[in-house]
Protein backbone atom coordinates (compact mmCIF):
# COMPACT_ATOMS: atom_id res chain seq x y z
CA UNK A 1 -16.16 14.13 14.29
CA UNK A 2 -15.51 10.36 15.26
CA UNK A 3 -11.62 10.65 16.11
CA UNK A 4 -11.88 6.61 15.37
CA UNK A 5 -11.83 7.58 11.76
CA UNK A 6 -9.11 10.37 11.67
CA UNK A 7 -7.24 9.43 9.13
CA UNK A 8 -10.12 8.04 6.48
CA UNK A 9 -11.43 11.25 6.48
CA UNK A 10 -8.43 12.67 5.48
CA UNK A 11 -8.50 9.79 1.82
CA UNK A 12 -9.86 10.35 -0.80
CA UNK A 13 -12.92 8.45 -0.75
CA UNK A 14 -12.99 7.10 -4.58
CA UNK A 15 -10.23 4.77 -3.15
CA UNK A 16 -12.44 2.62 -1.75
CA UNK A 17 -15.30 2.84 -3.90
CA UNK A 18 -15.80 -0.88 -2.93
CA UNK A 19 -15.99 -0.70 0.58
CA UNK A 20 -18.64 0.47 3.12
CA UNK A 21 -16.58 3.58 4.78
CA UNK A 22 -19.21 3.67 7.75
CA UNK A 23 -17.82 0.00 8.59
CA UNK A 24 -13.57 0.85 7.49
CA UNK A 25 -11.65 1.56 10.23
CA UNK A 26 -8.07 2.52 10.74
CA UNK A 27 -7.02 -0.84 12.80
CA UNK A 28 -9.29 -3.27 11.12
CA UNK A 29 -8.49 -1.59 7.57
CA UNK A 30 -4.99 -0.75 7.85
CA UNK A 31 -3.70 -3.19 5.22
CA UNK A 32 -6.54 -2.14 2.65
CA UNK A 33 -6.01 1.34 3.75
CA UNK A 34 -2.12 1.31 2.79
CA UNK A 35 -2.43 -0.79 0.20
CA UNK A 36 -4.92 1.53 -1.69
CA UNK A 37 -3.44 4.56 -0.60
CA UNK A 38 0.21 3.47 -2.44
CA UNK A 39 -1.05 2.36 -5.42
CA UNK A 40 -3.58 4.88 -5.82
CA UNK A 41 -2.97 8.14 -3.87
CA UNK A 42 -0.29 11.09 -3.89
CA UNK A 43 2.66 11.83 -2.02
CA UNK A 44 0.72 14.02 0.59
CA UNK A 45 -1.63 11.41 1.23
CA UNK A 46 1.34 8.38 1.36
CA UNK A 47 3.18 11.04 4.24
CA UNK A 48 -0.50 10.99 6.20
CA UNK A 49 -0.28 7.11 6.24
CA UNK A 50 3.24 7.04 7.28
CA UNK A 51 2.66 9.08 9.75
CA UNK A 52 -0.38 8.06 11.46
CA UNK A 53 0.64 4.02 11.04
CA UNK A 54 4.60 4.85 11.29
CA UNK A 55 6.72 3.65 8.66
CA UNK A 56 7.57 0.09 10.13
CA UNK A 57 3.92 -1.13 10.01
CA UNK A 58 3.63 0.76 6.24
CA UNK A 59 6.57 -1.34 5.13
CA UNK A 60 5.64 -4.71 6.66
CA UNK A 61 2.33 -4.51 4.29
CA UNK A 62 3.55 -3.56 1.35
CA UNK A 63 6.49 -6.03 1.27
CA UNK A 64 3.27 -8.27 2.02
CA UNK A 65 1.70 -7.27 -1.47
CA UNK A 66 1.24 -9.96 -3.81
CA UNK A 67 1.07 -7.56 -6.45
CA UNK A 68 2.10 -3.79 -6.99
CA UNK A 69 1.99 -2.44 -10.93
CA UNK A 70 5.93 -1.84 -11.72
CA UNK A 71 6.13 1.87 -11.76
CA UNK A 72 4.50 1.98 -8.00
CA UNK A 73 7.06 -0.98 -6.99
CA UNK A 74 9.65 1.09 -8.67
CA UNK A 75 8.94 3.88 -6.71
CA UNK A 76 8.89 2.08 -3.07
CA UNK A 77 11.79 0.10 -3.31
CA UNK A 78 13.70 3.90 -3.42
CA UNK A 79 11.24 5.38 -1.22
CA UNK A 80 11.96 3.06 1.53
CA UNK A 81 15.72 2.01 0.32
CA UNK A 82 14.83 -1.68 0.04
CA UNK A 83 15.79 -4.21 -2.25
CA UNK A 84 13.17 -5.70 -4.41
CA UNK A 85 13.88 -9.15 -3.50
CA UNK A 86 12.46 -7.84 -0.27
CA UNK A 87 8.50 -7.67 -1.72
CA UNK A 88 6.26 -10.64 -2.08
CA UNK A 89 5.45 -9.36 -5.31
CA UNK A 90 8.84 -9.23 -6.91
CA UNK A 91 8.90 -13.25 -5.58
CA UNK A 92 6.03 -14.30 -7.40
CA UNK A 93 7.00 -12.50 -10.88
CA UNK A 94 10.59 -14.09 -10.36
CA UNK A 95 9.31 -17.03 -10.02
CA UNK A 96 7.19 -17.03 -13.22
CA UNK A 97 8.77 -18.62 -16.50
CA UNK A 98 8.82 -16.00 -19.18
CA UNK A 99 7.76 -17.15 -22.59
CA UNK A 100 10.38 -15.68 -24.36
CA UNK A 101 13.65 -16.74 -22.07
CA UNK A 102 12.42 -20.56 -22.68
């Protein structure tokens, strides 16, 4: 096996069912490769990415995010003990005007 794609083989493969695997790599795909993984995948899988990126680079995309569903976001702000003012996406929903608080 191609050790270049160690850790795609190791996804489930329904997470990119958008994307030509044969051309996804683990550098050139590592934000789409988190990304999908977090918002899509179980806690085994989340540990692989961790591990194999290291939980620095992990963090420094999904803070990135411009959008992560609320339960998800929930879930990483304890997961990696940071507050949500911290995410992109938590910035951008601030910063939208509610209809009802008008």
């Amino acid at each position: 096996m191609n050790t270049h794609h160690q850790l795609i083989s190791k996804l489930n493969p329904q997470y990119f069912w958008d994307v030509d695997l044969s051309g996804l790599t683990e550098v050139s795909g590592s934000r789409l490769i988190i990304e999908r993984v977090f918002l899509l995948g179980d806690m085994h899988e989340m540990n692989t990415v961790i591990h194999f990126y290291g939980e620095k680079k992990v963090v420094d995309v999904l803070t990135k995010l411009s959008y992560i569903d609320p339960k998800t976001f929930n879930f990483l702000t304890k997961l990696f003990n940071k507050p949500a003012e911290e995410f992109k996406c938590y910035q951008i929903q601030q910063s939208k005007p509610r209809f009802w608080s008008l």
